[in-house]
N, C-alpha and C. Protein backbone atom coordinates (compact mmCIF):
# COMPACT_ATOMS: atom_id res chain seq x y z
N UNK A 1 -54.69 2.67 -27.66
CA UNK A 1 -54.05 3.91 -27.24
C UNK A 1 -54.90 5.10 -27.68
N UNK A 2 -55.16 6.32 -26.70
CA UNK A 2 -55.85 7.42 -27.36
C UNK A 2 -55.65 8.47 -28.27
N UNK A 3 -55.88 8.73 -28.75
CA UNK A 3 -55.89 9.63 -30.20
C UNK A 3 -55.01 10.89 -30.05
N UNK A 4 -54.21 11.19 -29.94
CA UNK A 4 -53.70 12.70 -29.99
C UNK A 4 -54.19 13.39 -30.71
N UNK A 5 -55.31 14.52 -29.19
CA UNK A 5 -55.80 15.97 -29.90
C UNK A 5 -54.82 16.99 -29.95
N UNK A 6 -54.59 17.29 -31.48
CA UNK A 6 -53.82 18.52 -31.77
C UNK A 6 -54.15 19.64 -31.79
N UNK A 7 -53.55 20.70 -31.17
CA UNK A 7 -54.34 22.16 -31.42
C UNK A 7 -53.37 23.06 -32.49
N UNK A 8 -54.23 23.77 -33.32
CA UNK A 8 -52.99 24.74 -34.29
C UNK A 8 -53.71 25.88 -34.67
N UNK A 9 -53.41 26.99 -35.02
CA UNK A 9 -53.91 27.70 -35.54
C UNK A 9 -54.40 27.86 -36.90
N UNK A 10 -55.23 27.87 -37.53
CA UNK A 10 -55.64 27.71 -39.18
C UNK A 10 -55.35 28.97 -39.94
N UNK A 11 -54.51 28.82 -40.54
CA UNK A 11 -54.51 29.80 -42.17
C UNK A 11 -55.28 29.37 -43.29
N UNK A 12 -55.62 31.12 -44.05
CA UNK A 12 -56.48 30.80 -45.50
C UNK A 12 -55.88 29.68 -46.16
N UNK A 13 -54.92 29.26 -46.10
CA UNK A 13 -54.53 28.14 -47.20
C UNK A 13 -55.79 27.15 -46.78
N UNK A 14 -56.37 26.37 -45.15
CA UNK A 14 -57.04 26.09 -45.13
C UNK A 14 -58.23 26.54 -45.02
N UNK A 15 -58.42 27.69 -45.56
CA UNK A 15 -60.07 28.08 -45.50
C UNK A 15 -61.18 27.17 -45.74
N UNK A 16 -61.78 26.81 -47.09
CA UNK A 16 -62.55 25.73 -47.35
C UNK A 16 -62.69 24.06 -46.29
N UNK A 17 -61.90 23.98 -45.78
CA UNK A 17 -61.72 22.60 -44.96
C UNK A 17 -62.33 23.50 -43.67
N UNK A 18 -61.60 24.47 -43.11
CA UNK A 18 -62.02 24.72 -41.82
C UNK A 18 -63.62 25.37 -41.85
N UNK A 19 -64.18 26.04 -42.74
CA UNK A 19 -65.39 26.56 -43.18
C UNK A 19 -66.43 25.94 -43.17
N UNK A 20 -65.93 24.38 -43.38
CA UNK A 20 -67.23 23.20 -43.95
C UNK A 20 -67.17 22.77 -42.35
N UNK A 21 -66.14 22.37 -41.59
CA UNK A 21 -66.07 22.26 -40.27
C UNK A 21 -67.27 22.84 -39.18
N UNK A 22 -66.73 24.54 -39.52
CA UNK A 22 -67.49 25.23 -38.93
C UNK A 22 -69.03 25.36 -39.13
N UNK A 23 -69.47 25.09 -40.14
CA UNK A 23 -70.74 25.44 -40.93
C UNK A 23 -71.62 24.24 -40.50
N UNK A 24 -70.75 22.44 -40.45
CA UNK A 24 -71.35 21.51 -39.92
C UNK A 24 -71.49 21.44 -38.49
N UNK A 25 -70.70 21.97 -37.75
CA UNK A 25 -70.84 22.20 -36.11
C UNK A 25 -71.48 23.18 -35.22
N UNK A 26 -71.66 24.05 -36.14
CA UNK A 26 -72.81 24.90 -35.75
C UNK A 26 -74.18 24.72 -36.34
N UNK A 27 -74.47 23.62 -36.49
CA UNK A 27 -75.90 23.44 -37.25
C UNK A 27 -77.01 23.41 -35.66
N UNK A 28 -76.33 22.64 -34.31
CA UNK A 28 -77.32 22.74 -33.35
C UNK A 28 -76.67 23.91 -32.39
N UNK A 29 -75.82 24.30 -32.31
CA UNK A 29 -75.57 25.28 -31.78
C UNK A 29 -76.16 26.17 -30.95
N UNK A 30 -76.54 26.22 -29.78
CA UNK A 30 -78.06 26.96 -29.20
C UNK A 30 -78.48 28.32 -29.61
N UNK A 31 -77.37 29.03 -29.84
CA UNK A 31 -77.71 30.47 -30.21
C UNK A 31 -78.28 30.50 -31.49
N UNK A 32 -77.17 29.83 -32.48
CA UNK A 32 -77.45 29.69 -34.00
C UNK A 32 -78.78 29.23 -34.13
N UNK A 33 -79.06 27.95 -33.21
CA UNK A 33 -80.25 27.29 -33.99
C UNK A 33 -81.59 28.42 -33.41
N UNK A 34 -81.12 29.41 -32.17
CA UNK A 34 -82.38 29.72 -32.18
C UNK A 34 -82.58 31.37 -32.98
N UNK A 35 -81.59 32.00 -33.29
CA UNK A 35 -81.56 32.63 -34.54
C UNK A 35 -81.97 32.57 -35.38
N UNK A 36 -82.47 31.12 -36.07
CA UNK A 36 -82.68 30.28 -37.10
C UNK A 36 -83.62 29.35 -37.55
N UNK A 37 -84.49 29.51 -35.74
CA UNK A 37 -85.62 28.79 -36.00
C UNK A 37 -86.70 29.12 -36.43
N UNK A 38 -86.91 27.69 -37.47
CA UNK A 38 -88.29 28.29 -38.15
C UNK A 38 -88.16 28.51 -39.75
N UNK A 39 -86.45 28.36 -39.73
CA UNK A 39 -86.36 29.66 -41.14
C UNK A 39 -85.36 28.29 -41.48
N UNK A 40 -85.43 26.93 -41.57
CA UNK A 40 -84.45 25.75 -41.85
C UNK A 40 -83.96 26.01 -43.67
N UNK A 41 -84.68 26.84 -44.61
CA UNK A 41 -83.87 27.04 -46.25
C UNK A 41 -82.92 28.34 -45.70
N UNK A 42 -82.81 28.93 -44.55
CA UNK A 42 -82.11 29.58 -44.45
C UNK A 42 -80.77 29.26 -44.10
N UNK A 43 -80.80 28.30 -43.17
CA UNK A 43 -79.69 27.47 -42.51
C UNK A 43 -79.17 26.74 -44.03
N UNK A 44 -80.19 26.22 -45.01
CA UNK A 44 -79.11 25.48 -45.80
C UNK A 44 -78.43 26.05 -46.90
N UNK A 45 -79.50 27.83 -47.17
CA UNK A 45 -78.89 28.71 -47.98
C UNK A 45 -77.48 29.67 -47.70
N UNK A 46 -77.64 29.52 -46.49
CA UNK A 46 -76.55 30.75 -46.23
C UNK A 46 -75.37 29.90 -45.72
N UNK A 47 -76.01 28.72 -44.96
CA UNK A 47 -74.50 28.19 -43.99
C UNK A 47 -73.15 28.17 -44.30
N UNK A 48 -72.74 27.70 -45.20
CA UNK A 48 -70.92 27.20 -45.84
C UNK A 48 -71.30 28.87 -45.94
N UNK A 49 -72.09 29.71 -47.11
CA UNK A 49 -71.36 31.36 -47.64
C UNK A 49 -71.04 31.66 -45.84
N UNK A 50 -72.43 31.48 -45.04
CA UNK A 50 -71.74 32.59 -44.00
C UNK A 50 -71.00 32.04 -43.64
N UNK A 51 -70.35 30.78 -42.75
CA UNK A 51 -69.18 30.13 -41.96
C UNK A 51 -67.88 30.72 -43.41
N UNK A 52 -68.13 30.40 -44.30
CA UNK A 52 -66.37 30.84 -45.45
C UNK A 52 -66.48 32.58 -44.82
N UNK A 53 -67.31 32.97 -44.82
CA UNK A 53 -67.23 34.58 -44.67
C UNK A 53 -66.80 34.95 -43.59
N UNK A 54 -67.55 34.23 -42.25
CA UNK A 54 -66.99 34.82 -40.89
C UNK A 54 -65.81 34.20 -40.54
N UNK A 55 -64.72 33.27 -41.46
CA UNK A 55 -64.13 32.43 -40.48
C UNK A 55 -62.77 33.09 -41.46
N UNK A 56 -63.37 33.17 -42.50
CA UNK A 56 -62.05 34.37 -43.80
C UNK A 56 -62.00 35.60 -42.89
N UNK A 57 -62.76 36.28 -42.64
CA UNK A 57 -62.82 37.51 -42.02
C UNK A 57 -61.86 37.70 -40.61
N UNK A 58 -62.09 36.49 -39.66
CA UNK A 58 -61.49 35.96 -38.83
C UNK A 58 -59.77 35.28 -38.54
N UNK A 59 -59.82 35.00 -39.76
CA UNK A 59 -58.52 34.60 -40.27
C UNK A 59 -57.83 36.09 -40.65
N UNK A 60 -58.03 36.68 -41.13
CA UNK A 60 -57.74 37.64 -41.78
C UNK A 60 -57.59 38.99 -40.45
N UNK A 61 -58.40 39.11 -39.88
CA UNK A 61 -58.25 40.09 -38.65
C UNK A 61 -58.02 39.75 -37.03
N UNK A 62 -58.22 38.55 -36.88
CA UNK A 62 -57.78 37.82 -35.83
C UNK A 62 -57.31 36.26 -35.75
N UNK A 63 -57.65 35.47 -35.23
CA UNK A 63 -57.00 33.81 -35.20
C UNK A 63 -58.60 33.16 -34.92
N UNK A 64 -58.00 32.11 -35.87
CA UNK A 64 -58.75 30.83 -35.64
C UNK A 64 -58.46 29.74 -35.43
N UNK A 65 -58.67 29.06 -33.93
CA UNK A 65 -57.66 28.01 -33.67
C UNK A 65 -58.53 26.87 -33.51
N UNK A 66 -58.00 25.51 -34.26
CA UNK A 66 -58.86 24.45 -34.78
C UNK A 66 -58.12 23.20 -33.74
N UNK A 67 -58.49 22.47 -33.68
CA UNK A 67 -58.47 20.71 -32.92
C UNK A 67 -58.90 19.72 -33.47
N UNK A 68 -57.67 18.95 -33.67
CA UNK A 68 -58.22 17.52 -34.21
C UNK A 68 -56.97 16.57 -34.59
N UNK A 69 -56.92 15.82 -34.94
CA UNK A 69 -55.74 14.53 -35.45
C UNK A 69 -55.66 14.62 -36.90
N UNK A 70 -54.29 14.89 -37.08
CA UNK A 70 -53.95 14.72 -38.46
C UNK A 70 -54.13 15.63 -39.52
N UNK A 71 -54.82 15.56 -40.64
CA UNK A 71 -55.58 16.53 -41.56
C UNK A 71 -57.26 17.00 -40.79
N UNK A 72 -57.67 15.97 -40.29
CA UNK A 72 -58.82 15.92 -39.41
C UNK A 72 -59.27 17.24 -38.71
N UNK A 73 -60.11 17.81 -39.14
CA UNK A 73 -60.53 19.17 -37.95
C UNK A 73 -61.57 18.61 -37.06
N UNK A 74 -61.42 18.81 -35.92
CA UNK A 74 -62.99 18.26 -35.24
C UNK A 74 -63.41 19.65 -34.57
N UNK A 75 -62.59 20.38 -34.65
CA UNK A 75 -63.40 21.25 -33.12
C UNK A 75 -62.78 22.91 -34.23
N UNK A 76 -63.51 23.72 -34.12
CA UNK A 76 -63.28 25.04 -34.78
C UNK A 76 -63.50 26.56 -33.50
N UNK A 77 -62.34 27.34 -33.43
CA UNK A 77 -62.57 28.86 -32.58
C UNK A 77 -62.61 30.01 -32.92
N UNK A 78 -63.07 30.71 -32.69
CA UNK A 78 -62.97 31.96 -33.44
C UNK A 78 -62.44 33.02 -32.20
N UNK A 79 -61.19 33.62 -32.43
CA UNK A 79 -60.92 34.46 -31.20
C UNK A 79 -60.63 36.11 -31.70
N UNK A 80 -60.90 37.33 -31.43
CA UNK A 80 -60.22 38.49 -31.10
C UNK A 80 -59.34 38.06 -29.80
N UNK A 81 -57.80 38.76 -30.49
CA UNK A 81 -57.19 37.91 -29.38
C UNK A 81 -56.42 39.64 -28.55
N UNK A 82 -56.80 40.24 -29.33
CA UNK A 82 -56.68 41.98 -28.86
C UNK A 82 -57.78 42.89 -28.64
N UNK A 83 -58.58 42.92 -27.81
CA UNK A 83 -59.75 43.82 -27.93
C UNK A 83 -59.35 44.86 -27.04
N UNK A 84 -59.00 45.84 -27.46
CA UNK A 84 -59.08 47.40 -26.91
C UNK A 84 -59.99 48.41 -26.48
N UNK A 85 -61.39 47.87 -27.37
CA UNK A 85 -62.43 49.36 -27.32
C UNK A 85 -63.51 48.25 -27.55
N UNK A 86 -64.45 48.75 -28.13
CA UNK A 86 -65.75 48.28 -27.76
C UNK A 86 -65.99 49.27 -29.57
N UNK A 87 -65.33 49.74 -30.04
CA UNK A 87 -65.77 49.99 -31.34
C UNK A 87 -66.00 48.88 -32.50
N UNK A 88 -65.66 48.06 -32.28
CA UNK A 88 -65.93 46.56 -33.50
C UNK A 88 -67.34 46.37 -33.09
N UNK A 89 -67.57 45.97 -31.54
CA UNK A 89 -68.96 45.56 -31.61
C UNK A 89 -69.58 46.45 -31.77
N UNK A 90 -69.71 47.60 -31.08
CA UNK A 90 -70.47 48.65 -31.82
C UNK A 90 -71.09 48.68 -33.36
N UNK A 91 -69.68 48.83 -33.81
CA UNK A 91 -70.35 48.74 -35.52
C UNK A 91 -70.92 47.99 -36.41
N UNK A 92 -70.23 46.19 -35.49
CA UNK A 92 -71.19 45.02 -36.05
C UNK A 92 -72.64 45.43 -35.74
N UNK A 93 -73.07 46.05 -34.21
CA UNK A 93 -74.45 46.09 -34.10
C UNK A 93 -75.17 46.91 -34.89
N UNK A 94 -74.14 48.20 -35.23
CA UNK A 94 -75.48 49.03 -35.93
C UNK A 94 -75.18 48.16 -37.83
N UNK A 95 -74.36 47.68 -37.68
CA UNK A 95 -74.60 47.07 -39.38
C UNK A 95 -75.89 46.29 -39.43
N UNK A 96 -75.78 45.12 -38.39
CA UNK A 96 -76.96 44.15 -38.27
C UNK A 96 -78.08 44.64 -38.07
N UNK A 97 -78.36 46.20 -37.32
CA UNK A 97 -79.45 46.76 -36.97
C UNK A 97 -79.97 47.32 -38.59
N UNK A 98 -79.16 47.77 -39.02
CA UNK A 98 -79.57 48.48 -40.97
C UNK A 98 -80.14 47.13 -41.28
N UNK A 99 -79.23 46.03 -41.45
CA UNK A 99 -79.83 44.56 -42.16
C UNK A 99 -81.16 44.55 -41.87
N UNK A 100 -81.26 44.25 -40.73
CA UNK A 100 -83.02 43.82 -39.99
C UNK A 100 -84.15 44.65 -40.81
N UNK A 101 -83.45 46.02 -40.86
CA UNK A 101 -84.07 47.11 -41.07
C UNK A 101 -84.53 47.28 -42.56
N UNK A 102 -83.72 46.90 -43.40
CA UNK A 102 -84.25 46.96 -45.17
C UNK A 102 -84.84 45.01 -44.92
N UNK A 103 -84.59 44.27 -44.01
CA UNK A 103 -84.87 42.93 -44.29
C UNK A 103 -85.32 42.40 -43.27
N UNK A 104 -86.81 42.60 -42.70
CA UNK A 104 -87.31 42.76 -41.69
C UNK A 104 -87.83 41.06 -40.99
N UNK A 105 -87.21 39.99 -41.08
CA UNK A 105 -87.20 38.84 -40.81
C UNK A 105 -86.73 38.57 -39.75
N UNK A 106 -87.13 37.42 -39.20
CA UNK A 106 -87.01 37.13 -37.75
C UNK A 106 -85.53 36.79 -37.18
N UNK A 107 -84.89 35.81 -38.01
CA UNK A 107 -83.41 36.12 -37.70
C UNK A 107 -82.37 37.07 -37.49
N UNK A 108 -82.56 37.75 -38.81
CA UNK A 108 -81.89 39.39 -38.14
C UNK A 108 -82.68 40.03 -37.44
N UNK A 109 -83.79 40.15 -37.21
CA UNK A 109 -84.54 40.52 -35.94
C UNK A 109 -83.65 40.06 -34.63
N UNK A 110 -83.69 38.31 -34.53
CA UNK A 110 -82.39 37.84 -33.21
C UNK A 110 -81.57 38.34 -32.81
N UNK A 111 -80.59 38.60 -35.01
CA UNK A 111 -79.02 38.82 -34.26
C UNK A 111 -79.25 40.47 -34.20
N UNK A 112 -79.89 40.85 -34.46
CA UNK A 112 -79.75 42.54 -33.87
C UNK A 112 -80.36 42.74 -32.81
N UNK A 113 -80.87 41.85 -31.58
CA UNK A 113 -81.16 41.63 -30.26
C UNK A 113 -79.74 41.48 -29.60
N UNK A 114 -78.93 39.87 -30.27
CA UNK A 114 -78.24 39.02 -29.57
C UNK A 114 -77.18 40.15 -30.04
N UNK A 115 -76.66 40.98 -30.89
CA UNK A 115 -75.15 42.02 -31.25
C UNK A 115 -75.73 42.98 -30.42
N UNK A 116 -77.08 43.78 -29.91
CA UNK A 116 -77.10 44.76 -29.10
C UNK A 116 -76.72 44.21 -27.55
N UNK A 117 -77.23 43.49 -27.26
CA UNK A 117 -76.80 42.96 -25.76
C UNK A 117 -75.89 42.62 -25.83
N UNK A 118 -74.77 42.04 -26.81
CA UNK A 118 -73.54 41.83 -26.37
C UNK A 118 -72.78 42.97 -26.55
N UNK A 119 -73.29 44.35 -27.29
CA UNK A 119 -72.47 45.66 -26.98
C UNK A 119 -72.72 46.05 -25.92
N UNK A 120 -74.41 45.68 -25.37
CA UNK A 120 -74.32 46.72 -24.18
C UNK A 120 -73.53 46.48 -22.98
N UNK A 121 -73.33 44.85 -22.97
CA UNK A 121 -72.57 43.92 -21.99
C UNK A 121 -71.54 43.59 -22.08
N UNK A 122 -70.56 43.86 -23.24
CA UNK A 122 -69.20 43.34 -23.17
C UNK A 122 -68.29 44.50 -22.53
N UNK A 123 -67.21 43.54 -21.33
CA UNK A 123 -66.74 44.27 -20.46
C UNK A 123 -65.63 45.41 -21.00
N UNK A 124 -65.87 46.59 -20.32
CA UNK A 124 -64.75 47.78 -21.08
C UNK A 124 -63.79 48.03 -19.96
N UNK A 125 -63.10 46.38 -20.07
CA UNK A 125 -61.37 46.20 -19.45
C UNK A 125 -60.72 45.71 -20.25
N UNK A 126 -59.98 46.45 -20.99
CA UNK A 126 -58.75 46.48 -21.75
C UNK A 126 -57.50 46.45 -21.66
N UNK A 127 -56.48 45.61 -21.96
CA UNK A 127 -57.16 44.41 -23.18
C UNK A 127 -57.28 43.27 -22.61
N UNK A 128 -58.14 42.58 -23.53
CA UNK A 128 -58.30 41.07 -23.02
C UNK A 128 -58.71 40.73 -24.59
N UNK A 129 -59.09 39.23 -24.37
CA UNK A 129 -58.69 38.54 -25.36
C UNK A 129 -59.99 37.63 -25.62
N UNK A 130 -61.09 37.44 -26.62
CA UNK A 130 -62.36 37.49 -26.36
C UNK A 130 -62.51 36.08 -27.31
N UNK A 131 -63.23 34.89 -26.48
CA UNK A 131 -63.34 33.35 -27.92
C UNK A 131 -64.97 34.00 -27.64
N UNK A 132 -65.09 34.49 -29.13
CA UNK A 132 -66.38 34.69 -30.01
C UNK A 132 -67.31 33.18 -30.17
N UNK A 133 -67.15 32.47 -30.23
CA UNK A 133 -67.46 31.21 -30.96
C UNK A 133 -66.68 29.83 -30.66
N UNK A 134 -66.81 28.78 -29.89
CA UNK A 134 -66.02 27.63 -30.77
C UNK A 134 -67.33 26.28 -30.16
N UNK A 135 -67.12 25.54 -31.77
CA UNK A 135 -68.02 24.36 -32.39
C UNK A 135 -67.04 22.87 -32.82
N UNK A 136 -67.60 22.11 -32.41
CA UNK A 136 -67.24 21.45 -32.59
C UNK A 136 -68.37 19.74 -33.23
N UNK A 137 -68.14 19.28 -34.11
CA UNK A 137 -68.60 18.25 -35.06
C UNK A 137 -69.00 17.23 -34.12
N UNK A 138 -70.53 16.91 -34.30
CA UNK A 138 -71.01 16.09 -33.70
C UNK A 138 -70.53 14.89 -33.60
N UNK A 139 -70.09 14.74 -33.90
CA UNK A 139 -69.16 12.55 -34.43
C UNK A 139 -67.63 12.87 -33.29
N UNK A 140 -67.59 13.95 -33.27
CA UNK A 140 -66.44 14.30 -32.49
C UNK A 140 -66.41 15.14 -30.82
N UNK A 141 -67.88 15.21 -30.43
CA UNK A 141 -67.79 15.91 -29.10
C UNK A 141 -67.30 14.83 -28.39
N UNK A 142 -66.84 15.22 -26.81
CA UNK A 142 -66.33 14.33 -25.72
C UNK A 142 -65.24 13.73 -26.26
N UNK A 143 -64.71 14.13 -27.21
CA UNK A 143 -62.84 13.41 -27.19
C UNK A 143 -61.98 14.87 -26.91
N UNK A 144 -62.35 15.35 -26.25
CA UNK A 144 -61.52 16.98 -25.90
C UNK A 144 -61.24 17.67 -26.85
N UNK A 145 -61.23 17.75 -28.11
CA UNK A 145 -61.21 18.59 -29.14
C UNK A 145 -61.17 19.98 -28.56
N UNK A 146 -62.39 20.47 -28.02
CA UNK A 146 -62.73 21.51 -27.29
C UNK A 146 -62.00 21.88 -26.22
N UNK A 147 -62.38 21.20 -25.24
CA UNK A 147 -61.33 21.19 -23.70
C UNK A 147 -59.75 21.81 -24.37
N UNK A 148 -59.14 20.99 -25.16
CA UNK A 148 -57.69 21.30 -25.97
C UNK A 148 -57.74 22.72 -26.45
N UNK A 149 -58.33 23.08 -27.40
CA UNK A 149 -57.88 24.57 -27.83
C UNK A 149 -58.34 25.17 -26.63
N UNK A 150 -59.19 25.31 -25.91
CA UNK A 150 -59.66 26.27 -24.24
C UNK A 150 -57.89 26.25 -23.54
N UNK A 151 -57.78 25.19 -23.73
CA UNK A 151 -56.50 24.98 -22.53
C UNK A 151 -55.52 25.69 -23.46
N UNK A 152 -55.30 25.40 -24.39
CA UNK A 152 -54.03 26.01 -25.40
C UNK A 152 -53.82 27.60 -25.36
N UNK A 153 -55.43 28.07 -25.15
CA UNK A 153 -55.65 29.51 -25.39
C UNK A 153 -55.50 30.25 -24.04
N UNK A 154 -56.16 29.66 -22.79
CA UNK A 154 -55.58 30.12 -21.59
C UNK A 154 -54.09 30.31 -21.15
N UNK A 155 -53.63 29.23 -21.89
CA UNK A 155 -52.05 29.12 -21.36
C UNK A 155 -51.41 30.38 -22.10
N UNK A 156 -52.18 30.48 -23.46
CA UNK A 156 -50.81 31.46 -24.36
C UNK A 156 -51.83 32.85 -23.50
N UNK A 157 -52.80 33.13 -22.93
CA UNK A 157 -53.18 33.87 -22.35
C UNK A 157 -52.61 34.29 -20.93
N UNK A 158 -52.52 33.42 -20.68
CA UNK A 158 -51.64 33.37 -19.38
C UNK A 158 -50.23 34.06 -20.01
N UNK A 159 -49.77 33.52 -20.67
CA UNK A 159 -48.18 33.66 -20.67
C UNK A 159 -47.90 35.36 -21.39
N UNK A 160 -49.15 35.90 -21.76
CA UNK A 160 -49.25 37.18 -22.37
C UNK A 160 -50.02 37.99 -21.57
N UNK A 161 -50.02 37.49 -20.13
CA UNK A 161 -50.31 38.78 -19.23
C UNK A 161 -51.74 39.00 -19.27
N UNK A 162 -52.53 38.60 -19.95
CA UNK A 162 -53.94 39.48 -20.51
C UNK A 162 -55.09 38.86 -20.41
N UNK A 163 -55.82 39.04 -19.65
CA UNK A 163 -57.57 38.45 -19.49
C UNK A 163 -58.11 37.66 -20.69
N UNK A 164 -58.73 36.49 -20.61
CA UNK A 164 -60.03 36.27 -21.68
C UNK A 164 -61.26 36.36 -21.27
N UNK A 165 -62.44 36.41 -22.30
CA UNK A 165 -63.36 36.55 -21.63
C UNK A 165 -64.26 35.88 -22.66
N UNK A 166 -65.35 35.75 -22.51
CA UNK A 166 -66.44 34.73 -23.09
C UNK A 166 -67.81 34.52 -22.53
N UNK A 167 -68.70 34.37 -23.24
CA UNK A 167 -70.07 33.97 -22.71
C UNK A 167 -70.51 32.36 -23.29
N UNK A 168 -70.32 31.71 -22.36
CA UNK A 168 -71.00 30.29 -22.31
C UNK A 168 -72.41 30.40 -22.34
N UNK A 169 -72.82 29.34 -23.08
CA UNK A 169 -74.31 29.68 -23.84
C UNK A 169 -75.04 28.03 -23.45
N UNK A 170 -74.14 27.77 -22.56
CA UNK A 170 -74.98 26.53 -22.10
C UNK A 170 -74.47 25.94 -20.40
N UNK A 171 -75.12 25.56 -19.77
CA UNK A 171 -74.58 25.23 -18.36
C UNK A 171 -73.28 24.11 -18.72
N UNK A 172 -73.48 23.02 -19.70
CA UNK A 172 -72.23 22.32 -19.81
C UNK A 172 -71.26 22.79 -20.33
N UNK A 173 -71.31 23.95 -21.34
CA UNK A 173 -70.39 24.52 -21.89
C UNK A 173 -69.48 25.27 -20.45
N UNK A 174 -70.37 26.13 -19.68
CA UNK A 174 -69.89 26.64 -18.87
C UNK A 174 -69.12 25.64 -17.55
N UNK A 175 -69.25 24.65 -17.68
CA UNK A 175 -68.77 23.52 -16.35
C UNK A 175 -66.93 23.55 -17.48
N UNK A 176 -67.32 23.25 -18.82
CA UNK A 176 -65.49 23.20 -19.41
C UNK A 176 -65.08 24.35 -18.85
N UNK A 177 -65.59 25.44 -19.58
CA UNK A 177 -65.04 26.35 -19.17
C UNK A 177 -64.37 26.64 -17.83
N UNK A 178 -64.66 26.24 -16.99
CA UNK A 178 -64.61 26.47 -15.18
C UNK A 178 -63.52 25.52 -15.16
N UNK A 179 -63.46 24.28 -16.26
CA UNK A 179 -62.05 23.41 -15.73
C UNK A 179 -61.44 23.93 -16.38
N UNK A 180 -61.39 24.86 -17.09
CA UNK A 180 -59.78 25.40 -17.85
C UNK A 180 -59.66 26.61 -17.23
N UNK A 181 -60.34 26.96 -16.34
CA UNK A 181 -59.61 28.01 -15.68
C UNK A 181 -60.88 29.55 -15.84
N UNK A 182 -61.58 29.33 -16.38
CA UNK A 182 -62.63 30.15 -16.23
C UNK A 182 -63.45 30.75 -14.99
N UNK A 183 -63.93 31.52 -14.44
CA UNK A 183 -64.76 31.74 -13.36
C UNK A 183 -66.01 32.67 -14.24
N UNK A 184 -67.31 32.57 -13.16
CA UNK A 184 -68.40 33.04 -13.87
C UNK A 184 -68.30 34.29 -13.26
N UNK A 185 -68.56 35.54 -13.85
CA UNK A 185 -68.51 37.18 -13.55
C UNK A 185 -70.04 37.97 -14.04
N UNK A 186 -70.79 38.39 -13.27
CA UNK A 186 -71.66 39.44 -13.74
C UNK A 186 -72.51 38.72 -13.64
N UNK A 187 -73.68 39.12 -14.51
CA UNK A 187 -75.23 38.70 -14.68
C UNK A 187 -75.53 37.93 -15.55
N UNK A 188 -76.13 36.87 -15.54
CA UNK A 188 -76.25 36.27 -16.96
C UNK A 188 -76.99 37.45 -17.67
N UNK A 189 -76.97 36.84 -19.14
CA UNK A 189 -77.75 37.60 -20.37
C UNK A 189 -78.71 36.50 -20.92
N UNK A 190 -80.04 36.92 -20.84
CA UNK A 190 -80.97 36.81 -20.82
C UNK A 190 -81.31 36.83 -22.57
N UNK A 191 -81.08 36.00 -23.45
CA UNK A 191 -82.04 36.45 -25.16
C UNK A 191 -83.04 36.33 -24.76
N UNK A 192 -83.97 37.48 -25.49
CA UNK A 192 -85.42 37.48 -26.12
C UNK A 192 -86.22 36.28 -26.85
N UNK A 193 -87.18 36.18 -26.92
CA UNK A 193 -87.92 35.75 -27.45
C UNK A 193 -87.35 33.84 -27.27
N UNK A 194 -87.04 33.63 -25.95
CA UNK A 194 -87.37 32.48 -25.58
C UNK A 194 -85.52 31.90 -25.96
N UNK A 195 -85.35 32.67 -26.03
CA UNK A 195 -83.73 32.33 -26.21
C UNK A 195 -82.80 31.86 -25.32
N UNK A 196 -81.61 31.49 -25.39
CA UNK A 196 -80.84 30.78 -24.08
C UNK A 196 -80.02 31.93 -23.37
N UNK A 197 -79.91 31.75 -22.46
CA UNK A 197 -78.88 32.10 -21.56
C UNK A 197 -77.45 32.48 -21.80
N UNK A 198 -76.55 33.27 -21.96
CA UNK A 198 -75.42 33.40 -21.87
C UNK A 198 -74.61 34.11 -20.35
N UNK A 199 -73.54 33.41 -20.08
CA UNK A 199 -73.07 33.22 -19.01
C UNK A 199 -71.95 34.11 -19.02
N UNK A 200 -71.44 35.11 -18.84
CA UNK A 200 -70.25 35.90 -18.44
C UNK A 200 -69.04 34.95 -17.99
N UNK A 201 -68.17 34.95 -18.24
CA UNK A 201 -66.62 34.21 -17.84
C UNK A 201 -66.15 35.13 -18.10
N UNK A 202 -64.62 34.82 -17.27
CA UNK A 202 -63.38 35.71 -17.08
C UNK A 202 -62.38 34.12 -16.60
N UNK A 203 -61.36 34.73 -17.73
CA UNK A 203 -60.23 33.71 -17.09
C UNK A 203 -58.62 35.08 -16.72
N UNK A 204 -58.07 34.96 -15.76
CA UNK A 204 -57.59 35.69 -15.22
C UNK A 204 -56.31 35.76 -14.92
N UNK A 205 -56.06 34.47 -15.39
CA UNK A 205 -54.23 34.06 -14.67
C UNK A 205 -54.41 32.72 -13.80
């Protein structure tokens, strides 16, 4: 019989469990790894601090909705599930742009590429409801982990009137997306320096 994928939303009580999740599932990640390439004591210095940091932060100002059986996490999301303005990304970009700037290395070099193009490109139709991120644990892709929270999040999207939106960062990523209800909108985005593709989606009702 097949496994029942559960979807729930994660609280700090589970921070540490969902953190190590996140931190192991984004290790190939296309964006991450190419942020990152080159610089592998970086990936093993920062990973768990940054995933506990962005996923506390996340917890704390928006939702993070996880998939898996049991105590089990397999699949991790990171959503703004209210975006009004375009002032958050804004200010992430010029923070990351200072970083680069006293710490002139090739990764924050990336993400102050990859946070300016996604200010200059994220759509200003308000509100909608934006999945930043979701990873899921290699031992665990292709049992829907993923597919499950997409579908969970469209529906409570659906049922709250209000757009999502997202950039798929890979052609297969973007084929789920399209079965849960996604359509592709705009231009792709193009990263620098040999970087992947991100794909514009809109899910709509």
């Amino acid at each position: 019989m097949d496994t029942q994928v559960v979807v729930r939303r994660a609280g700090l009580d589970e921070l540490d469990a969902v953190a190590r999740v996140f931190a192991a599932a984004s290790v190939d990640e296309v964006v991450y790894s190419w942020v990152m390439e080159g610089h592998p004591e970086l990936v093993e210095q920062s990973g768990t601090t940054y995933a506990t940091e962005l996923v506390e932060k996340t917890m704390r100002d928006d939702e993070v909705w996880v998939a898996g059986t049991g105590d089990d996490i397999w699949a991790v999301s990171l959503w703004q599930t209210n975006v009004t303005s375009l002032d958050r990304c804004r200010r992430e970009a010029a923070e990351m742009a200072e970083l680069y700037a006293s710490t002139p290395i090739q990764p924050f070099r990336r993400l102050t590429a990859l946070t300016g193009m996604l200010v200059e490109h994220h759509p200003a139709e308000f509100p909608h409801r934006y999945l930043h991120v979701i990873v899921t644990l290699p031992e665990h892709r292709g049992k829907g982990a993923g597919a499950a929270i997409v579908t969970d999040r469209v529906k409570a999207a659906a049922d709250a009137g209000v757009p999502a939106y997202l950039e798929a960062s890979t052609e297969r990523s973007s084929r789920l997306y399209a079965r849960c209800g996604f359509a592709l909108e705009g231009e792709p985005l193009v990263l620098p320096e040999n970087g992947p593709t991100l794909r514009p989606m809109w899910f709509r009702g």
